[in-house]
C-alpha atoms as a PDB file:
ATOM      1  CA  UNK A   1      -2.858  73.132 -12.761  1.00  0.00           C
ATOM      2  CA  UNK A   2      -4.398  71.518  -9.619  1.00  0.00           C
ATOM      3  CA  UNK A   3      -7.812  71.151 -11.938  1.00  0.00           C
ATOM      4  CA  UNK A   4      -5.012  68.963 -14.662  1.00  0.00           C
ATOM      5  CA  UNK A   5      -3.468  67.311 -11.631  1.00  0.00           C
ATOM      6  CA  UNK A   6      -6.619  65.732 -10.082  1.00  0.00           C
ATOM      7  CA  UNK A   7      -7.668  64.989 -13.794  1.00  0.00           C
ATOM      8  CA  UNK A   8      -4.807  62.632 -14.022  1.00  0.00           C
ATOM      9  CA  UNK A   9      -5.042  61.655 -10.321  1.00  0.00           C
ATOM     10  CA  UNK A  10      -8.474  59.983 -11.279  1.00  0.00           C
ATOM     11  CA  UNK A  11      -6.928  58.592 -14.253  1.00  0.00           C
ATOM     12  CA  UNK A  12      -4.503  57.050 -12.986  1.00  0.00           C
ATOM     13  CA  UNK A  13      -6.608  55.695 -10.076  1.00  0.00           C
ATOM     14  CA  UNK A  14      -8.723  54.188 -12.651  1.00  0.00           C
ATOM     15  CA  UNK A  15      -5.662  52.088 -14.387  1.00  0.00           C
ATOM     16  CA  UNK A  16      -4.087  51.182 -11.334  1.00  0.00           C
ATOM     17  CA  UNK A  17      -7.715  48.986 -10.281  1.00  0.00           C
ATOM     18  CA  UNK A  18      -8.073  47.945 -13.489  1.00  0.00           C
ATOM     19  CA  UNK A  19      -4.311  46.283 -13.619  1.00  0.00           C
ATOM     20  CA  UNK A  20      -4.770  45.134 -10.476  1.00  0.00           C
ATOM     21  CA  UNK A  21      -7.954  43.542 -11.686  1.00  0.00           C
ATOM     22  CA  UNK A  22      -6.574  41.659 -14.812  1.00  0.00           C
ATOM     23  CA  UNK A  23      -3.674  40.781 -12.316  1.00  0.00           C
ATOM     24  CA  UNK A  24      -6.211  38.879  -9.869  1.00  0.00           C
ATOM     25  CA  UNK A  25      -8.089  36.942 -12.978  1.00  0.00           C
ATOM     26  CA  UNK A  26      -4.568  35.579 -14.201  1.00  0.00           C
ATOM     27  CA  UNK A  27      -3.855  33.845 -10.273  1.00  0.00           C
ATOM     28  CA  UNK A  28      -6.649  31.708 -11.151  1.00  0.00           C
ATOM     29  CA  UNK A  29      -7.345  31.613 -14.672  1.00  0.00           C
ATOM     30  CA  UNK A  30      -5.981  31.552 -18.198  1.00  0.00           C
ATOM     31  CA  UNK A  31      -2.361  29.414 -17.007  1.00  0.00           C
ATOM     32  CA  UNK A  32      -2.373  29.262 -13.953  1.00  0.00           C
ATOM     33  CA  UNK A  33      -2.551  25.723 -12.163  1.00  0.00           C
ATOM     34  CA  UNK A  34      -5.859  25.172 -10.868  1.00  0.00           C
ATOM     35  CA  UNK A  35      -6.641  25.202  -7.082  1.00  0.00           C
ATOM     36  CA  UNK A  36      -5.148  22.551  -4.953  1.00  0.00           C
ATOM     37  CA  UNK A  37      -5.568  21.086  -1.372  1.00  0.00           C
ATOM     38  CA  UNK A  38      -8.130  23.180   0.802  1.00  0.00           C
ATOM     39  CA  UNK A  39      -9.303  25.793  -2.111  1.00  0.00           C
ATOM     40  CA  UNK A  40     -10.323  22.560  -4.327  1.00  0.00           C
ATOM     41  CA  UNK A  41     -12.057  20.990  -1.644  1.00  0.00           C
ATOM     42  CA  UNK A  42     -13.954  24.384  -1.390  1.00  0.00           C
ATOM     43  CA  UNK A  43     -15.077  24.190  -4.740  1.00  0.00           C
ATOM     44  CA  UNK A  44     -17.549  20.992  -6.455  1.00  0.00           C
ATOM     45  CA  UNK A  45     -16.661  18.266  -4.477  1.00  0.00           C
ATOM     46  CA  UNK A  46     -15.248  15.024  -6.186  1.00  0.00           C
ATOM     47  CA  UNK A  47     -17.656  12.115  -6.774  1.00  0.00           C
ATOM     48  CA  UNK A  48     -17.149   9.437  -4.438  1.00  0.00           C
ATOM     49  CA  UNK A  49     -15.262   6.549  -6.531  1.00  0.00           C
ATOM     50  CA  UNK A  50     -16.866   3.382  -7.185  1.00  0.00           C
ATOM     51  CA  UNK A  51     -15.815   0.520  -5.396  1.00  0.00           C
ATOM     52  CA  UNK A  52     -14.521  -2.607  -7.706  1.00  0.00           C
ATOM     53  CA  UNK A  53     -14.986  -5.406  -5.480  1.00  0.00           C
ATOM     54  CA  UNK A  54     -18.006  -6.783  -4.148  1.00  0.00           C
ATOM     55  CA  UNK A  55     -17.176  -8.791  -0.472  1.00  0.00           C
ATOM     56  CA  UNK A  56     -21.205  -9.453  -0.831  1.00  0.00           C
ATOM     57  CA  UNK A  57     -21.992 -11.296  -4.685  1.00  0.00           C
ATOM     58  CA  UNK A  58     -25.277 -12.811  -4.998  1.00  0.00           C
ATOM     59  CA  UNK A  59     -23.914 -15.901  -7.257  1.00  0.00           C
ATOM     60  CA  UNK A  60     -20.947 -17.953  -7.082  1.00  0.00           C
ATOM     61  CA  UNK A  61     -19.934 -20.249  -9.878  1.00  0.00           C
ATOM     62  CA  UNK A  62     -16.837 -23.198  -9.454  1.00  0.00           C
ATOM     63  CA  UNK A  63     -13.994 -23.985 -11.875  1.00  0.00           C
ATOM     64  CA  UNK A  64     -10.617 -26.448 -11.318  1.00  0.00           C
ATOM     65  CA  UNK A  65     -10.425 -30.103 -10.351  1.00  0.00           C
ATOM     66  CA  UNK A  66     -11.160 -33.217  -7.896  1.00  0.00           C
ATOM     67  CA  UNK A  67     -10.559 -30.732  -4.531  1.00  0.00           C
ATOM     68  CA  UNK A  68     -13.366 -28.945  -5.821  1.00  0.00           C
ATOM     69  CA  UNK A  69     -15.264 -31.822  -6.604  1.00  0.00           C
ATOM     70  CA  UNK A  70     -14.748 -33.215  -2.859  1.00  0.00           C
ATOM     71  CA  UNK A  71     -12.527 -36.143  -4.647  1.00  0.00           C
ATOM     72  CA  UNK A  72     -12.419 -39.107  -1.397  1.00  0.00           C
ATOM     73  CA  UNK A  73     -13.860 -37.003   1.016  1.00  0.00           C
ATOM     74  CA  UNK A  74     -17.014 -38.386   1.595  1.00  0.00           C
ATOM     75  CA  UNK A  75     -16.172 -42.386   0.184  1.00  0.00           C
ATOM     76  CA  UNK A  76     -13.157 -43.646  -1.715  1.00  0.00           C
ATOM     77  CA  UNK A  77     -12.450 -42.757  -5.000  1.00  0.00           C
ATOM     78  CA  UNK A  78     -15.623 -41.092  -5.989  1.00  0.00           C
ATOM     79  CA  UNK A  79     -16.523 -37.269  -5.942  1.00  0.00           C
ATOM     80  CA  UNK A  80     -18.708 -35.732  -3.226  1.00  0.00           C
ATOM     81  CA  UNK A  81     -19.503 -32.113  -4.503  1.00  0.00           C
ATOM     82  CA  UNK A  82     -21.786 -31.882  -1.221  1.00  0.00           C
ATOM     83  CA  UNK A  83     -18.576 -31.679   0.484  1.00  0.00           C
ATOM     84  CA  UNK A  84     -16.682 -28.939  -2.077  1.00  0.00           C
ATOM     85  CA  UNK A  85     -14.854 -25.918  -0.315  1.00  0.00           C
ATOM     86  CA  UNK A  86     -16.806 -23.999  -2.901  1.00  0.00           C
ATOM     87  CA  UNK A  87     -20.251 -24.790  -3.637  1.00  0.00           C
ATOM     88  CA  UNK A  88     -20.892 -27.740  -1.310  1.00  0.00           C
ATOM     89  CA  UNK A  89     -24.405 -27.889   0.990  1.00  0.00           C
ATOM     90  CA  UNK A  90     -22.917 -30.314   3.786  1.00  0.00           C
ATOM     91  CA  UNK A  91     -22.954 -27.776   7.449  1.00  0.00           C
ATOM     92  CA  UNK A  92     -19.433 -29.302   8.188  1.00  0.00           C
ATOM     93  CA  UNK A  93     -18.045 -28.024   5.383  1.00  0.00           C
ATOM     94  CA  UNK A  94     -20.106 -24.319   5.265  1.00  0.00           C
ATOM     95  CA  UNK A  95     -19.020 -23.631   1.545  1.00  0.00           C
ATOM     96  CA  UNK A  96     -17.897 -20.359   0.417  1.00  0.00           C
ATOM     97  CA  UNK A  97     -21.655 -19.955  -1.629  1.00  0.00           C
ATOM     98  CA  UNK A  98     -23.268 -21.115   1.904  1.00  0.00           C
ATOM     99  CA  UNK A  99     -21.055 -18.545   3.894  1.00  0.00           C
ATOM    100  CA  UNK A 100     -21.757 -15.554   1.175  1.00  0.00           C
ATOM    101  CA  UNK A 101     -25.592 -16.485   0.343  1.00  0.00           C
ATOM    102  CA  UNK A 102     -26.715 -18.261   3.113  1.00  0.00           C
ATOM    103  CA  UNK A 103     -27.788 -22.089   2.739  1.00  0.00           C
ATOM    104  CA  UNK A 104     -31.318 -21.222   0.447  1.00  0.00           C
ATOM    105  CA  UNK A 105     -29.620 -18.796  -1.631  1.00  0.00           C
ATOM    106  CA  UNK A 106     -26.338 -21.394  -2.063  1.00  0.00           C
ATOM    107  CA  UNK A 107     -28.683 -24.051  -3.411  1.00  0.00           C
ATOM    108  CA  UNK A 108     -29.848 -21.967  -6.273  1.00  0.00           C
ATOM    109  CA  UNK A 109     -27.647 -19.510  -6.907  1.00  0.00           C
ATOM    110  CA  UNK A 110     -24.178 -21.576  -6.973  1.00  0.00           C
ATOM    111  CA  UNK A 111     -22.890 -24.203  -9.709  1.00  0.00           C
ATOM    112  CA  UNK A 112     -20.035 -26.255 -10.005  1.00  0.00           C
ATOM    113  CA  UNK A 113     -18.095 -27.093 -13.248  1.00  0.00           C
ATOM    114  CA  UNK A 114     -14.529 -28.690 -11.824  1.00  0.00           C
ATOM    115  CA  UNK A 115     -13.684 -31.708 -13.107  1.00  0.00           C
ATOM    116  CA  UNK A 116     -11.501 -34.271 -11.245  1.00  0.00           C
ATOM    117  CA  UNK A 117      -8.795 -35.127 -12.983  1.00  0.00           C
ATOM    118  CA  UNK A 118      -8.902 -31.542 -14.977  1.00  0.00           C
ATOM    119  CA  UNK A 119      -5.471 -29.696 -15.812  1.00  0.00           C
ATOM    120  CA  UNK A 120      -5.463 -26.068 -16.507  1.00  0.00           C
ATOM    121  CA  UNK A 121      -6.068 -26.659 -19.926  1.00  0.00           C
ATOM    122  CA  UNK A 122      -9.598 -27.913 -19.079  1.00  0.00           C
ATOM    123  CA  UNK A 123     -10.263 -24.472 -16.735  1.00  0.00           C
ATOM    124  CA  UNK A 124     -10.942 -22.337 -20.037  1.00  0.00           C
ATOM    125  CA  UNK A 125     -14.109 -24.726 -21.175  1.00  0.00           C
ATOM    126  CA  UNK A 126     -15.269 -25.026 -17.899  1.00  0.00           C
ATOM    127  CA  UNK A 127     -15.236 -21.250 -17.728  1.00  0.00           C
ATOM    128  CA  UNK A 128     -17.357 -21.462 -21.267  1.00  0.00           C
ATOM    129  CA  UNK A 129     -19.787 -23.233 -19.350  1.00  0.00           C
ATOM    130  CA  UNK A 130     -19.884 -21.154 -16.090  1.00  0.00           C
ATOM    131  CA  UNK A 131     -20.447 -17.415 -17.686  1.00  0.00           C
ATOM    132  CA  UNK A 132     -23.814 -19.291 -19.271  1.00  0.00           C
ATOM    133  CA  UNK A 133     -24.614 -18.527 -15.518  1.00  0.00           C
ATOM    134  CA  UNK A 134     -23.902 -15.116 -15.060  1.00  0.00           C
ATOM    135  CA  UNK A 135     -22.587 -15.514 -11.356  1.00  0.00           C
ATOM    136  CA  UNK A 136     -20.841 -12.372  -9.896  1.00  0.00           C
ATOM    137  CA  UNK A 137     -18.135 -14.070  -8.568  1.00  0.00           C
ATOM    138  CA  UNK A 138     -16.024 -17.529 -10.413  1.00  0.00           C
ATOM    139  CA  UNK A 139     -13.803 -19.401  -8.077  1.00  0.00           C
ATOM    140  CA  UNK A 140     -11.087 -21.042  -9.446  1.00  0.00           C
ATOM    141  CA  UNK A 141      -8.607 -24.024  -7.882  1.00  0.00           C
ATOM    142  CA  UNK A 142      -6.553 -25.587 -10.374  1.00  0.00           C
ATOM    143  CA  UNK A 143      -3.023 -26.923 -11.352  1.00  0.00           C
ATOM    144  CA  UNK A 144      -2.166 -29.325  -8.846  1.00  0.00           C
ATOM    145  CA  UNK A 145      -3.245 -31.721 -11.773  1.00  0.00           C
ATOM    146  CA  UNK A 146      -0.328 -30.661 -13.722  1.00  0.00           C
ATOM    147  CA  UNK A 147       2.273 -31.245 -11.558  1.00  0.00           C
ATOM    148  CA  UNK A 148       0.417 -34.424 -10.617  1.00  0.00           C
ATOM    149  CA  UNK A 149       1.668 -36.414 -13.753  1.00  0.00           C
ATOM    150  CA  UNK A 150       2.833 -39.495 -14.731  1.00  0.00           C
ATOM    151  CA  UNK A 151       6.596 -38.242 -14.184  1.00  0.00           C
ATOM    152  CA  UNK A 152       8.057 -34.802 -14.196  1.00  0.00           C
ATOM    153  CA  UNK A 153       9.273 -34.566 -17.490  1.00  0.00           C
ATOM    154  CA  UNK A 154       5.180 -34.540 -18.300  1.00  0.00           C
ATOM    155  CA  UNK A 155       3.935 -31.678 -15.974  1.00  0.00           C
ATOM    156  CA  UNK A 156       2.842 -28.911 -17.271  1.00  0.00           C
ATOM    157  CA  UNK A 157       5.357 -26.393 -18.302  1.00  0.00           C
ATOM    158  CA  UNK A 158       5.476 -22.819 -16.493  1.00  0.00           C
ATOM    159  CA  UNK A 159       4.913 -21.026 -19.722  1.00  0.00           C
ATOM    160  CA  UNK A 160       1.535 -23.082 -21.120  1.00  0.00           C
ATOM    161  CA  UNK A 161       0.212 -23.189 -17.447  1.00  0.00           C
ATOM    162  CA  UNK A 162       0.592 -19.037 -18.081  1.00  0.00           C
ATOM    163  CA  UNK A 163      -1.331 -19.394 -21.183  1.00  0.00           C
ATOM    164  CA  UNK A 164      -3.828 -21.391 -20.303  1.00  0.00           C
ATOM    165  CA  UNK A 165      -4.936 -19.473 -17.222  1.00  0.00           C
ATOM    166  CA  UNK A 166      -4.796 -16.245 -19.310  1.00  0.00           C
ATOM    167  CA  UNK A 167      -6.967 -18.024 -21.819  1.00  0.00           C
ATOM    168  CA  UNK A 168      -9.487 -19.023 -19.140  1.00  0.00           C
ATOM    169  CA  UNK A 169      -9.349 -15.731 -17.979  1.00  0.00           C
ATOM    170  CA  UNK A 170     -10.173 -14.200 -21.475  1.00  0.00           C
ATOM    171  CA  UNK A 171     -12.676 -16.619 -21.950  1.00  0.00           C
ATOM    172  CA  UNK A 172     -14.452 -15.208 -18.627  1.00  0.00           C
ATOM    173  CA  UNK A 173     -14.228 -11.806 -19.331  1.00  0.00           C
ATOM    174  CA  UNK A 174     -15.130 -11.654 -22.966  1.00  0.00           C
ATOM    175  CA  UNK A 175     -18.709 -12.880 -21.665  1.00  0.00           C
ATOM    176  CA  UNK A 176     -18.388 -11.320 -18.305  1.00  0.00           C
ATOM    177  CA  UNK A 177     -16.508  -8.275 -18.235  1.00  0.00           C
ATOM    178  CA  UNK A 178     -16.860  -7.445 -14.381  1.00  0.00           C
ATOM    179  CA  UNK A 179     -17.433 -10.810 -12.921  1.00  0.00           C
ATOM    180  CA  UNK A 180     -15.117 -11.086  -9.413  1.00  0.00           C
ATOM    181  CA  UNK A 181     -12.505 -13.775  -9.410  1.00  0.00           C
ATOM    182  CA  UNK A 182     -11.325 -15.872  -6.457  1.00  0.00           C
ATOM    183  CA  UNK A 183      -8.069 -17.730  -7.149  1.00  0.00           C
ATOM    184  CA  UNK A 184      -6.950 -20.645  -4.844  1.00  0.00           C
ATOM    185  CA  UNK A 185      -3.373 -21.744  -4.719  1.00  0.00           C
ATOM    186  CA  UNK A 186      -1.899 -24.781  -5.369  1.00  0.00           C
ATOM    187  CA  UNK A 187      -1.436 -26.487  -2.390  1.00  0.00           C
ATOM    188  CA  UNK A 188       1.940 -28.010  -1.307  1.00  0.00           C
ATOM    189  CA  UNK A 189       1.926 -31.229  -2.569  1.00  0.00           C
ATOM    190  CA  UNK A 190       5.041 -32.422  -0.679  1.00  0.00           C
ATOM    191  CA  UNK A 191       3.520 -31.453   2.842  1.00  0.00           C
ATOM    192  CA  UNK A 192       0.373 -34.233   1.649  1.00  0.00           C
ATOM    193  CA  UNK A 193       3.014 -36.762   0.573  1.00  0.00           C
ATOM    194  CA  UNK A 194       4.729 -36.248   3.965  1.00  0.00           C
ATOM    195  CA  UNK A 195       1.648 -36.093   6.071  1.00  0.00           C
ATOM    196  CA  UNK A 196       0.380 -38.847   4.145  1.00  0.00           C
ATOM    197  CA  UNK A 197       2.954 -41.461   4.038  1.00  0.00           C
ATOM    198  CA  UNK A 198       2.493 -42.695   7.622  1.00  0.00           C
ATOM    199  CA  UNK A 199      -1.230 -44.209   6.545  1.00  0.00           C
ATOM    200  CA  UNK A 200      -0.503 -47.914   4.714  1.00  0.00           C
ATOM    201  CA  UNK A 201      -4.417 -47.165   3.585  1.00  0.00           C
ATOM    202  CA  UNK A 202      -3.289 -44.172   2.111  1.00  0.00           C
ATOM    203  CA  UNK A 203      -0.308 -45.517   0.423  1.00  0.00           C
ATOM    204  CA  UNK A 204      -1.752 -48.069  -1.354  1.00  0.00           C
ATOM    205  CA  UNK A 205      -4.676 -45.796  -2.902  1.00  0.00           C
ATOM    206  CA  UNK A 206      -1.921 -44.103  -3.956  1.00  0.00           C
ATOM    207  CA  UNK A 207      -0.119 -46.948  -6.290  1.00  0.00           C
ATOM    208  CA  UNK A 208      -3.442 -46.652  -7.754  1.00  0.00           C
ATOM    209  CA  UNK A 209      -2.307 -43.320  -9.587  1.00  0.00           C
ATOM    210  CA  UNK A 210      -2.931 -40.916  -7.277  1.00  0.00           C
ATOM    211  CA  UNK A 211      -0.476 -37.984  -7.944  1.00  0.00           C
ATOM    212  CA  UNK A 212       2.864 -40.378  -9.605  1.00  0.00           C
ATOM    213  CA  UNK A 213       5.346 -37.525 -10.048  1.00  0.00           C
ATOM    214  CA  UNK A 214       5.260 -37.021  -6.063  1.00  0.00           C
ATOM    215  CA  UNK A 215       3.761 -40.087  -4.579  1.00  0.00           C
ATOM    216  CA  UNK A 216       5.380 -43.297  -6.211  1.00  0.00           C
ATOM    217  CA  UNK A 217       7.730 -45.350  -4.052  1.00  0.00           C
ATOM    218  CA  UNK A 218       5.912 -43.322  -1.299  1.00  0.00           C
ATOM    219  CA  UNK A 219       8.929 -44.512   1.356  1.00  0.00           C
ATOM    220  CA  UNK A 220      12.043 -44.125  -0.738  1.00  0.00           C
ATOM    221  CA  UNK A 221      14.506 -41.021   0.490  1.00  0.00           C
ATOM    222  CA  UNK A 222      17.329 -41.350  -1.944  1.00  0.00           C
ATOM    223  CA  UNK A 223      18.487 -38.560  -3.456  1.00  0.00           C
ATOM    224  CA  UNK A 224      16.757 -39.122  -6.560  1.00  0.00           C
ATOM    225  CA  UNK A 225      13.616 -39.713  -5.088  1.00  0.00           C
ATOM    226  CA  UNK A 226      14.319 -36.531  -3.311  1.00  0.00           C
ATOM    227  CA  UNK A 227      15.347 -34.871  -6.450  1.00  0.00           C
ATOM    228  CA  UNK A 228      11.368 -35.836  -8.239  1.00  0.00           C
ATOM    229  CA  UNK A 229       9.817 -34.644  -5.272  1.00  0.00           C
ATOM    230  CA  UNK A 230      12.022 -31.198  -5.064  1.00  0.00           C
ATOM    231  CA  UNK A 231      11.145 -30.846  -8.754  1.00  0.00           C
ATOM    232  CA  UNK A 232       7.539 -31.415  -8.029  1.00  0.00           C
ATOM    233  CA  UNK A 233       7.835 -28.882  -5.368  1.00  0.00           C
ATOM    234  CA  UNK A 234       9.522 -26.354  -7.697  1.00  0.00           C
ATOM    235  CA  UNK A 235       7.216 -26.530 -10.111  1.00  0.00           C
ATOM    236  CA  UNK A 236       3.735 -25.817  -8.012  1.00  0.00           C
ATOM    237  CA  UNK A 237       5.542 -22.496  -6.815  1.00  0.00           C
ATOM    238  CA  UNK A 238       6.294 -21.550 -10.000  1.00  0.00           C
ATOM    239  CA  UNK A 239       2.616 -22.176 -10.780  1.00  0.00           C
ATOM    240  CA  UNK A 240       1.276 -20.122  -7.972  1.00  0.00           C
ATOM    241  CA  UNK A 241       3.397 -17.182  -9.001  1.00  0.00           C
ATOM    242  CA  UNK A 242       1.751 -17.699 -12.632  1.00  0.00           C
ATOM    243  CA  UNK A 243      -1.472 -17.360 -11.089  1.00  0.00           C
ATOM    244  CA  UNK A 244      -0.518 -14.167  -8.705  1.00  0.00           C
ATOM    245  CA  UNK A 245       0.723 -12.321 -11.454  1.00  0.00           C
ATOM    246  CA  UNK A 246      -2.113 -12.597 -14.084  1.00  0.00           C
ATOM    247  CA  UNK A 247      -4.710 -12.281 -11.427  1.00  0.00           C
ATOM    248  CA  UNK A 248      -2.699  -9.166 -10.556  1.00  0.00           C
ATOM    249  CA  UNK A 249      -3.301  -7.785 -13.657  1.00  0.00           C
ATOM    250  CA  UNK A 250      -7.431  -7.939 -13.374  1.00  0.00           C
ATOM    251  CA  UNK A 251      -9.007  -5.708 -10.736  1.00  0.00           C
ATOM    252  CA  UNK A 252     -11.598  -7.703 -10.203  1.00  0.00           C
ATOM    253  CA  UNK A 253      -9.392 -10.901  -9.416  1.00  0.00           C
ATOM    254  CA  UNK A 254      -8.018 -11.713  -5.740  1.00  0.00           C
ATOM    255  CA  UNK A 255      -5.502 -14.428  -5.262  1.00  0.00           C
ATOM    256  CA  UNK A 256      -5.173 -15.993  -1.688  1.00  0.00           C
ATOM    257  CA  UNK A 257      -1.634 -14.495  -1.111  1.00  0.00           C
ATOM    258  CA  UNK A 258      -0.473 -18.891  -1.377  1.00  0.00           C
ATOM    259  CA  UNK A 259      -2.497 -18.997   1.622  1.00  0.00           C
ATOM    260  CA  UNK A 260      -3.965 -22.950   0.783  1.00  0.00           C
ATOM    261  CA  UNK A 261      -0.545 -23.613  -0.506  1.00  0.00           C
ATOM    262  CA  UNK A 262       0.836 -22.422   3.290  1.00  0.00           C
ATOM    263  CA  UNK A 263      -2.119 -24.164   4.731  1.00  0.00           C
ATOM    264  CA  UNK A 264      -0.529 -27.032   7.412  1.00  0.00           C
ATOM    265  CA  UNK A 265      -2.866 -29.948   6.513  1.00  0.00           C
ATOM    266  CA  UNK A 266      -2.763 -32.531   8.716  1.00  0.00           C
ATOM    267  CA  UNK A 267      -4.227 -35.918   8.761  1.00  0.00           C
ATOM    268  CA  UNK A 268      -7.373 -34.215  10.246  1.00  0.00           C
ATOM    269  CA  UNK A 269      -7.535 -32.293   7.283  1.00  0.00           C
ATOM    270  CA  UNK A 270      -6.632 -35.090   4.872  1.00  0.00           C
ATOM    271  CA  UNK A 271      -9.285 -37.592   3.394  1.00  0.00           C
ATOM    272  CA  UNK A 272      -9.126 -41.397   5.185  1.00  0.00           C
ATOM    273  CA  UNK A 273      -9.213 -43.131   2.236  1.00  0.00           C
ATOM    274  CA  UNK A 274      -6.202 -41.481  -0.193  1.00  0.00           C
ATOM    275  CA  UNK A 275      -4.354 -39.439   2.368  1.00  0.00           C
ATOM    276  CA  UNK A 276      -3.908 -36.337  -0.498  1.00  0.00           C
ATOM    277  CA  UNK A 277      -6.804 -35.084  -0.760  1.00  0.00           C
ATOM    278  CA  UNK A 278      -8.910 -32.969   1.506  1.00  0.00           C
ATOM    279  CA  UNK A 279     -11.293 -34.629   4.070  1.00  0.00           C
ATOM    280  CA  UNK A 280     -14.883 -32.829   5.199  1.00  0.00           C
ATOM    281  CA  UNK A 281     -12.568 -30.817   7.825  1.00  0.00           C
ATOM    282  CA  UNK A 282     -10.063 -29.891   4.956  1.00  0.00           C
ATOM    283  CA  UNK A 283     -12.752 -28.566   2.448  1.00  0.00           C
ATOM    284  CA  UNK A 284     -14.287 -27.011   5.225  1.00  0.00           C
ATOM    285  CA  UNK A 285     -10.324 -24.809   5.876  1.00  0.00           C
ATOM    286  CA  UNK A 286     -10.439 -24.689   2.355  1.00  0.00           C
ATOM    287  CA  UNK A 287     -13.454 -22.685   2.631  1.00  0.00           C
ATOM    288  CA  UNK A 288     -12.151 -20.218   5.284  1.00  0.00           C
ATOM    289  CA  UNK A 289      -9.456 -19.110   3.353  1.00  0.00           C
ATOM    290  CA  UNK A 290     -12.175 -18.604   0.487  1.00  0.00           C
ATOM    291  CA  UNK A 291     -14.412 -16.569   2.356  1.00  0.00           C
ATOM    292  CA  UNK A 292     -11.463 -14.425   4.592  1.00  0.00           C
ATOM    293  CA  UNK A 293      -9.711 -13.822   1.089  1.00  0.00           C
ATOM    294  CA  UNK A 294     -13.431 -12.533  -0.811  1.00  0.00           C
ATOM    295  CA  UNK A 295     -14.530 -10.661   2.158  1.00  0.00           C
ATOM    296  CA  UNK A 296     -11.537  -8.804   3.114  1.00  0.00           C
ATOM    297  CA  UNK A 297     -11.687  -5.132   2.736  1.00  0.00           C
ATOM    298  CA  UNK A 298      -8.462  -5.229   0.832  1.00  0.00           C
ATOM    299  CA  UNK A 299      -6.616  -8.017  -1.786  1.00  0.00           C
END
């Protein structure tokens, strides 16, 4: 009997450590959830993930209209892309292609395609022409052309100015899949008519056709003057959320938060020959924001 009885002792013994054994697999295997917090770390660590913005691109191509042109801010009515907030070479101005490249690099390594006078419609050739380039990072200012029409029954409506920044976005990243986009916003046109409207110079540059929908009968404060320029006004915010939303969508576009369209120009900042558009010290702001918004460690 005690011979029987140790028999099964050992038996037993033997299918206790093997249950137990099956048991211990099963907490970490077959089911189970896998290892979390401390026990995962203690296993193969996780690759590092890849940053998707580049505060440091070798290349900078320009897209959008007569502010990044330098429209009147080196003579009157006539472009001074020397001066641009984007690609120009002037020191007073220290671009956003000087500030990333430095001054050699800026000269070869930087183009400009803006147009004055260019709507958003136009922003989806220029594009065509600036991914010919290859530059690692596009920066675009645009739409203060549409709500700069001849009255405001003819700007741009909020709907096309959607689809024709998603087109020039599409056209970009059909050729250019990872290219980094900088996105200006409109600025507040009805700051520049009321910084501007002190300046008889300025004024009558501006019966010239400088900006109708918010400029004409410069001094008039009627309520339907007030009315156009409110409706102006309206329409450039509803533009600027266009532009934060799409770019929202890309991870490797930033808008400026509407930090040129919060900007304070003041006549400093404001050409001496129109009054609207930016002077040498305004492209040169214009460029700040540029540079703070690409180099900042977040959007």
């Amino acid at each position: 009997m005690r011979k029987r009885s140790g028999r099964a002792t050992a038996v037993l013994a033997v299918l206790v450590t093997a249950v137990l054994s099956v048991a211990g697999c099963d907490a970490t295997g077959g089911d189970s959830p896998a290892p979390r917090g401390t026990e995962a770390k203690q296993g193969k660590p996780s690759p590092r993930p890849t940053p998707t913005w580049d505060r440091s691109p070798s290349s900078v191509a320009a897209v959008g209209d007569s502010i990044t042109r330098g429209f009147d801010a080196c003579s009157v009515l006539s472009d001074c892309p020397e001066a641009s907030w984007a690609t120009g070479s002037r020191e007073d101005v220290d671009s956003l292609a000087v500030r990333l490249l430095g001054r050699t690099q800026a000269a070869e390594r930087s183009w400009n395609y803006a147009r004055t006078g260019a709507l958003m419609a136009d922003v989806a050739g220029q594009m065509a022409q600036a991914v010919t380039r290859k530059p690692q990072l596009v920066a675009v200012m645009a739409g203060a052309n549409d709500a700069c029409r001849a009255t405001t029954s003819a700007m741009t409506s909020v709907a096309d100015f959607r689809t024709q920044f998603e087109d020039a976005m599409s056209t970009l990243r059909t050729a250019l899949p990872k290219a980094q986009v900088y996105v200006a916003s409109v600025p507040d046109l009805k700051r520049l008519w009321s910084e501007g409207r002190s300046n008889p110079m300025g004024k009558a540059v501006w019966k010239l056709g400088i900006c109708p929908s918010m400029l004409d009968d410069a001094d008039a404060l009627d309520a339907a003057a007030t009315l156009r320029r409110d409706t102006v006004q309206d329409r450039v915010e509803a533009y600027n959320e266009v532009l934060e939303e799409v770019c929202e969508k890309d991870r490797y576009c930033r808008f400026d938060g509407g930090a040129v369209y919060e900007y304070r120009f003041g006549t400093e900042q404001l050409s001496r020959w129109d009054w609207f558009h930016p002077s040498v010290n305004g492209q040169a702001r214009l460029a700040e924001i540029a540079y703070r918004t690409v180099t900042a460690k977040k959007a």
